[in-house]
C-alpha atoms as a PDB file:
ATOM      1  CA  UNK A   1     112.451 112.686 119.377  1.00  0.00           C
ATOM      2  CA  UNK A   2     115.738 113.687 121.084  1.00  0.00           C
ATOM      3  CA  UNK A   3     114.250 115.032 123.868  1.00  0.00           C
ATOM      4  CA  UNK A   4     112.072 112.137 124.769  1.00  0.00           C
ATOM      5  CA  UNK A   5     114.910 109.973 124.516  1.00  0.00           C
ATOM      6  CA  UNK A   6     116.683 112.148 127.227  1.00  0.00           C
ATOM      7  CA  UNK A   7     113.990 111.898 129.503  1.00  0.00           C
ATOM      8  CA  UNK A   8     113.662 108.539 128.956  1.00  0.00           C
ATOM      9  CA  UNK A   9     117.338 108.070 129.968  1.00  0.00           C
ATOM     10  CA  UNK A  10     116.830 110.413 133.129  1.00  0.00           C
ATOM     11  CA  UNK A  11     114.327 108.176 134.254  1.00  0.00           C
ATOM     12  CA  UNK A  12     116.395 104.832 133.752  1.00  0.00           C
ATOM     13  CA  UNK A  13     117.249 103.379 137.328  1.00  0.00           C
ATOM     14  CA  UNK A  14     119.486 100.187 137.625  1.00  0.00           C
ATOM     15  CA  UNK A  15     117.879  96.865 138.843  1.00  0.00           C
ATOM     16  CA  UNK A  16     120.377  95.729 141.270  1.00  0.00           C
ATOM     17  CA  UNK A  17     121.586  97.269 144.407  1.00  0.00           C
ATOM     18  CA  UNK A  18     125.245  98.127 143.404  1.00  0.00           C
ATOM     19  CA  UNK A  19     123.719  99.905 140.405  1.00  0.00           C
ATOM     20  CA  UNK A  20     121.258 101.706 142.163  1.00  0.00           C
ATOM     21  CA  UNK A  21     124.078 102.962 144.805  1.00  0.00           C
ATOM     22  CA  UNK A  22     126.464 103.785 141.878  1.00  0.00           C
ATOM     23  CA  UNK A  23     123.728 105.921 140.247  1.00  0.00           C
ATOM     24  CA  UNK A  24     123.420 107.778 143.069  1.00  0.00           C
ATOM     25  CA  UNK A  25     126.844 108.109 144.236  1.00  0.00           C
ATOM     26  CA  UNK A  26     127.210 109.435 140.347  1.00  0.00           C
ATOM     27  CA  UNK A  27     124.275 111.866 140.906  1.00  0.00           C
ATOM     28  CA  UNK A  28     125.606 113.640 144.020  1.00  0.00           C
ATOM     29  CA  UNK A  29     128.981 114.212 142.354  1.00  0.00           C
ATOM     30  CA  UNK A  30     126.954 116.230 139.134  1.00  0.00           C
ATOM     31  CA  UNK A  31     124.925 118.039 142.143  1.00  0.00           C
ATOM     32  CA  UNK A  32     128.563 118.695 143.646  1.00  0.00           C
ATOM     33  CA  UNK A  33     130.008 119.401 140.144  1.00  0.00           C
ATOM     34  CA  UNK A  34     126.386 121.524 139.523  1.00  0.00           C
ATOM     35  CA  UNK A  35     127.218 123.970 143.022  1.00  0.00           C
ATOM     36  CA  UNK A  36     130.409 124.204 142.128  1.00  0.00           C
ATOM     37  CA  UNK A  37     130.120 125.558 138.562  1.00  0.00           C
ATOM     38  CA  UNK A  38     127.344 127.986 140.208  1.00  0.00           C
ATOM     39  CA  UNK A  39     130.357 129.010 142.184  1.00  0.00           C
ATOM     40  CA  UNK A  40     132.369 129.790 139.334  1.00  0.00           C
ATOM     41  CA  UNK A  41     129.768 131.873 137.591  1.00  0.00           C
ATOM     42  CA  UNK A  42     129.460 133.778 140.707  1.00  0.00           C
ATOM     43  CA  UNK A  43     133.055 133.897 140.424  1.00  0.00           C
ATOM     44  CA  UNK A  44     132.791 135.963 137.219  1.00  0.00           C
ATOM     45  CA  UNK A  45     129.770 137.900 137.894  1.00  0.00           C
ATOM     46  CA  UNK A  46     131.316 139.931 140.931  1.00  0.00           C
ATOM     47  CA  UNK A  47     135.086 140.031 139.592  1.00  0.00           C
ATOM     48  CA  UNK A  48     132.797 141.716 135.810  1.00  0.00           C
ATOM     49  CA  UNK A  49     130.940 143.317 138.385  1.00  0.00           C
ATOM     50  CA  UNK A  50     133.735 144.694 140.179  1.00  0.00           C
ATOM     51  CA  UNK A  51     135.599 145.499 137.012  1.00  0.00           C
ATOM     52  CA  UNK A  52     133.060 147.945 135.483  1.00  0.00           C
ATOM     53  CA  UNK A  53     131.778 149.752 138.987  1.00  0.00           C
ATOM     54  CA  UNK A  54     135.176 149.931 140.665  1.00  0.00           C
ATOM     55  CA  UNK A  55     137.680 149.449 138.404  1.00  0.00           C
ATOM     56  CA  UNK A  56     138.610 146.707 140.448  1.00  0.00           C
ATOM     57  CA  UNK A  57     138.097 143.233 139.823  1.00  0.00           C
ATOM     58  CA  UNK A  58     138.636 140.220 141.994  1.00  0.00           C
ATOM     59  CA  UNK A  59     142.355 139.289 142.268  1.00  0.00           C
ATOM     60  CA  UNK A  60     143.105 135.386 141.061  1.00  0.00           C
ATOM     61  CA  UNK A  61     139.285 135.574 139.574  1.00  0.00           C
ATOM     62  CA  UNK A  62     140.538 133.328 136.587  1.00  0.00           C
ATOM     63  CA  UNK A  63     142.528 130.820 138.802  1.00  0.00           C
ATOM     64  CA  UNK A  64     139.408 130.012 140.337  1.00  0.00           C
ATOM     65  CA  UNK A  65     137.379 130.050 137.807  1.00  0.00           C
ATOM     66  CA  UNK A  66     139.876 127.234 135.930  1.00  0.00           C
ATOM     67  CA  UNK A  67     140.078 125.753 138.945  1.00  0.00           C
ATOM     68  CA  UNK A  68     136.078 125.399 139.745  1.00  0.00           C
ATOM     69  CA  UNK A  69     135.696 124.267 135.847  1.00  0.00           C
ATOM     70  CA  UNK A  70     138.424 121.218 136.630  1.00  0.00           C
ATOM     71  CA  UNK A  71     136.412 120.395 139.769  1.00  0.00           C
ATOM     72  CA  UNK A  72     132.929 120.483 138.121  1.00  0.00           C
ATOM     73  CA  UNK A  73     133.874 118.452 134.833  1.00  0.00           C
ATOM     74  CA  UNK A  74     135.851 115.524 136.527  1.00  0.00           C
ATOM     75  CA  UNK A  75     132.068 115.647 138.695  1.00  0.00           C
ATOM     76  CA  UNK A  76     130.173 115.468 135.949  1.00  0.00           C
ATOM     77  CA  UNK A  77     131.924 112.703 133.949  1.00  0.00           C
ATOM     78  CA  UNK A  78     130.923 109.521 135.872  1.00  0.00           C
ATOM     79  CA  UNK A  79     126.809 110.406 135.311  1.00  0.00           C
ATOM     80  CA  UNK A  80     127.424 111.099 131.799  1.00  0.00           C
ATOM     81  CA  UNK A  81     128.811 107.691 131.587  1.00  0.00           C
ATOM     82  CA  UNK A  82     126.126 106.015 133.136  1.00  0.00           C
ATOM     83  CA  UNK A  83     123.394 107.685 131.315  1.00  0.00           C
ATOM     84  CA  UNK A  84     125.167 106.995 127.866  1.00  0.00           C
ATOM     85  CA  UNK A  85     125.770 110.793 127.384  1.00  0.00           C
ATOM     86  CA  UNK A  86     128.734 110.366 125.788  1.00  0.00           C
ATOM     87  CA  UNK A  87     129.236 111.641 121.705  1.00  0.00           C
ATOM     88  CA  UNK A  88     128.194 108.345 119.782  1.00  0.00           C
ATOM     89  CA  UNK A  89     128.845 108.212 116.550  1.00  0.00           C
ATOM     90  CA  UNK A  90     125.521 106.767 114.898  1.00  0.00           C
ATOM     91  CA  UNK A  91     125.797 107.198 111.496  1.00  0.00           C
ATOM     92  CA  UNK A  92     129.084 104.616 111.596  1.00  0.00           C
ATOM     93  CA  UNK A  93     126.658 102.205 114.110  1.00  0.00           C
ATOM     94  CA  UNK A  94     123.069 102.512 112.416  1.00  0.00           C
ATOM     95  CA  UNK A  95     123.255  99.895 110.186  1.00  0.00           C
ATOM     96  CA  UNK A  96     124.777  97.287 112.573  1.00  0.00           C
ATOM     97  CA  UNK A  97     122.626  94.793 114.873  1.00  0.00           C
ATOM     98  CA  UNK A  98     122.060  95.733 118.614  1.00  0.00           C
ATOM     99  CA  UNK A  99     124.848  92.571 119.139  1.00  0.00           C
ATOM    100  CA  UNK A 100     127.254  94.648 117.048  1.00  0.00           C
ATOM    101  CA  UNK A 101     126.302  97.746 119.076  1.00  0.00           C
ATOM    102  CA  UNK A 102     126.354  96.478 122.430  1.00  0.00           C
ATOM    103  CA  UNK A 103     129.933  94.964 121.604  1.00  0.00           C
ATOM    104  CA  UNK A 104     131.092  98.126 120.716  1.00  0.00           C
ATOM    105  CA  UNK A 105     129.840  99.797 123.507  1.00  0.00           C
ATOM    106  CA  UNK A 106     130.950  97.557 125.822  1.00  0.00           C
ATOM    107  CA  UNK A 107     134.626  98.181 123.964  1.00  0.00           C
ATOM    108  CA  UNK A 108     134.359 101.570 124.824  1.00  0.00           C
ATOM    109  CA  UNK A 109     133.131 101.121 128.570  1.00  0.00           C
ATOM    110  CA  UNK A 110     136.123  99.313 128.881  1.00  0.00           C
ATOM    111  CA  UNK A 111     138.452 101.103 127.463  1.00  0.00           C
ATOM    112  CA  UNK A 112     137.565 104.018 128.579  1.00  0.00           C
ATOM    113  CA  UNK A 113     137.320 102.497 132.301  1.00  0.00           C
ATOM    114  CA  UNK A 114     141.387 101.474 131.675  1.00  0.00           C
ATOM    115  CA  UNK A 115     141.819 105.404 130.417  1.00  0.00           C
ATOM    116  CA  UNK A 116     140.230 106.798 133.603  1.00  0.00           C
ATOM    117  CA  UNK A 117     141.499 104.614 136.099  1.00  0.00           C
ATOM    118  CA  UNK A 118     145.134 105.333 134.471  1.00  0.00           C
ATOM    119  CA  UNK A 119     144.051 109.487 134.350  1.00  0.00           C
ATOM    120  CA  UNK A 120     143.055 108.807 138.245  1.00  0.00           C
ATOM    121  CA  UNK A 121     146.156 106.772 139.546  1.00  0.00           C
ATOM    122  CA  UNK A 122     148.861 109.442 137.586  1.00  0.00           C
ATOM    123  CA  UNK A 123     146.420 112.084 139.633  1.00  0.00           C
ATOM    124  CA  UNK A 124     147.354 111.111 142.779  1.00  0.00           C
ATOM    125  CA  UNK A 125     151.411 111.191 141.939  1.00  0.00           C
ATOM    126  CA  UNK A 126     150.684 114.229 140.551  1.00  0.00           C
ATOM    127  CA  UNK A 127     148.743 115.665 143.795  1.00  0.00           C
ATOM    128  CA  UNK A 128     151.525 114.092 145.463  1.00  0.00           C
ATOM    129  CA  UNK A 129     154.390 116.542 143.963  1.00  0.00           C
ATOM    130  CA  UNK A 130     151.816 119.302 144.316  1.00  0.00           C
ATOM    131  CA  UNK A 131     151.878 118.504 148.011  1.00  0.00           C
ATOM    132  CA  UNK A 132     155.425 117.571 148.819  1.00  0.00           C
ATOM    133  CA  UNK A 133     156.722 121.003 146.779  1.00  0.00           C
ATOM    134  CA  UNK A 134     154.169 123.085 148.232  1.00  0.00           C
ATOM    135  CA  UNK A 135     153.444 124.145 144.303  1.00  0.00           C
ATOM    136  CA  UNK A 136     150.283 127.151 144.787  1.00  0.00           C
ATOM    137  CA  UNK A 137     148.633 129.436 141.948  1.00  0.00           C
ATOM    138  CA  UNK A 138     150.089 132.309 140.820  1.00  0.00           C
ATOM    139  CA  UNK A 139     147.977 135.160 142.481  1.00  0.00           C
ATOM    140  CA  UNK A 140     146.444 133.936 145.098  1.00  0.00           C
ATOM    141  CA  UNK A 141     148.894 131.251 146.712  1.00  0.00           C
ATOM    142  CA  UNK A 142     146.359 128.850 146.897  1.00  0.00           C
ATOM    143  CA  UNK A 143     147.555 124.961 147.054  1.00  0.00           C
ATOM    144  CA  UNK A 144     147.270 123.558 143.718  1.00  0.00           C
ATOM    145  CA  UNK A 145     146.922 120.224 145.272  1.00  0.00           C
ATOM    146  CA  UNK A 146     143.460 120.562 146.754  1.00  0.00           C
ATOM    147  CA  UNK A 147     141.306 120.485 143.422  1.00  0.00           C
ATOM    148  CA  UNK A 148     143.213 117.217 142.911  1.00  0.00           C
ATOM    149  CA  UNK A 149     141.361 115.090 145.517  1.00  0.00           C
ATOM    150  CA  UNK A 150     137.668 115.699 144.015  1.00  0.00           C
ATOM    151  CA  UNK A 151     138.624 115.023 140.475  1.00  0.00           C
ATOM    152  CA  UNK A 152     140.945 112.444 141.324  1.00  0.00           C
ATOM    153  CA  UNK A 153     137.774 110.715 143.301  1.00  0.00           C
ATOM    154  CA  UNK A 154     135.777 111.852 139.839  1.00  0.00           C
ATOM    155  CA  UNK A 155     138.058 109.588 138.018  1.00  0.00           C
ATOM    156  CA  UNK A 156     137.587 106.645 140.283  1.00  0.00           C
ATOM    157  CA  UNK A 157     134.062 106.571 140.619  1.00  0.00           C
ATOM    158  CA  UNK A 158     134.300 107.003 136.666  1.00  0.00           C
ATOM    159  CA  UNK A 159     136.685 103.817 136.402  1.00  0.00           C
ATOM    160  CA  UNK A 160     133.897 102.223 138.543  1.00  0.00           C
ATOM    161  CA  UNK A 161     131.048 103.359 136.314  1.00  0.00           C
ATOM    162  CA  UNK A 162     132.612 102.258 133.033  1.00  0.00           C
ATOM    163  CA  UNK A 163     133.787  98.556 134.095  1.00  0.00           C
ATOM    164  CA  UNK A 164     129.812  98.422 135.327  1.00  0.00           C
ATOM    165  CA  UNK A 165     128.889  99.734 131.835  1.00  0.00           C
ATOM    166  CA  UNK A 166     130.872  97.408 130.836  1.00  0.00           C
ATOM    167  CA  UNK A 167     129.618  94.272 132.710  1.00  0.00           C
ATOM    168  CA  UNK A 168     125.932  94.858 132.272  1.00  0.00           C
ATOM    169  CA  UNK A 169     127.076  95.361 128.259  1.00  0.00           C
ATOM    170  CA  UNK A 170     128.451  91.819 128.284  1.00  0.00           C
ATOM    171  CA  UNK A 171     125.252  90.598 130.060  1.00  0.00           C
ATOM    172  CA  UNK A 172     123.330  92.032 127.476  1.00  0.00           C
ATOM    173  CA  UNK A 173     125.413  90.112 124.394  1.00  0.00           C
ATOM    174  CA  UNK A 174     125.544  86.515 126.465  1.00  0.00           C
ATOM    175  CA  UNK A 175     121.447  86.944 127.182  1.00  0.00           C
ATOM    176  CA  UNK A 176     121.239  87.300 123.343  1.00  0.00           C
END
């Protein structure tokens, strides 16, 4: 039952043209977010790799692994949204009308849209001192600021995502 309900939601496309764009917009982040943990994986396989053969593993391996994981994550967050792949509670939500639901949902679109674009604006001042005091990991030197810009863009395209959630939710409860 799950599982037709997932490909169900896979197959979902938005009616309108700003829907359809933001869909796909969404989409080549989780393919971005999708190389990049590949990335990370490869990451670990040569620095294991390296570790049992040579006794040598790859210096940093772990700061760009974490780093790679921030990257992909912030990526994948704006599909998720769209696609309702969020944790719902239903047992809380069964019993209540689809009114009730889509109220509640639309709550949490915009909430969470207020969250994200907050998350996403303290980003950038926080990329900012990254930049301005040259801060760099540990082993490898490498500028912490960098992974900023593709979650930071994550975040907005998220904030855009959830106040669309949000305004297609509304929709739904004045149609009905």
């Amino acid at each position: 039952m799950y599982l037709s309900k997932i490909i169900i939601l896979l197959k979902i496309r938005p009616n309108n043209k700003f829907g359809r764009i933001l869909n796909l917009a969404a989409r080549y982040f989780a393919i971005f977010g999708g190389f990049i943990l590949l990335i990370a994986a490869l990451i670990s396989i040569f620095s294991i790799f390296g570790r049992v053969v040579f006794s040598s593993p790859l210096l940093g391996d772990f700061e760009l692994v974490e780093i790679a994981c921030a990257v992909a994550i912030g990526s994948f967050l704006p599909l998720c949204h769209l696609k309702n792949g969020n944790v719902i509670v239903d047992f809380v939500t069964s019993k209540l009308s689809s009114r009730n639901i889509n109220i509640l949902d639309a709550a949490s679109s915009l909430v969470f849209g207020l969250v994200a674009f907050f998350f996403s604006s303290r980003m950038i001042l926080g990329a900012k001192d990254m930049y301005v005091y040259q801060e760099e990991t540990m082993l490898l030197a490498f500028p912490i600021w960098v992974p900023f810009l593709p979650v930071i863009l994550s975040f907005f395209l998220l904030t855009i995502c959830c106040f669309y959630t949000f305004i297609l939710k509304i929709n739904e409860i004045l149609e009905h």
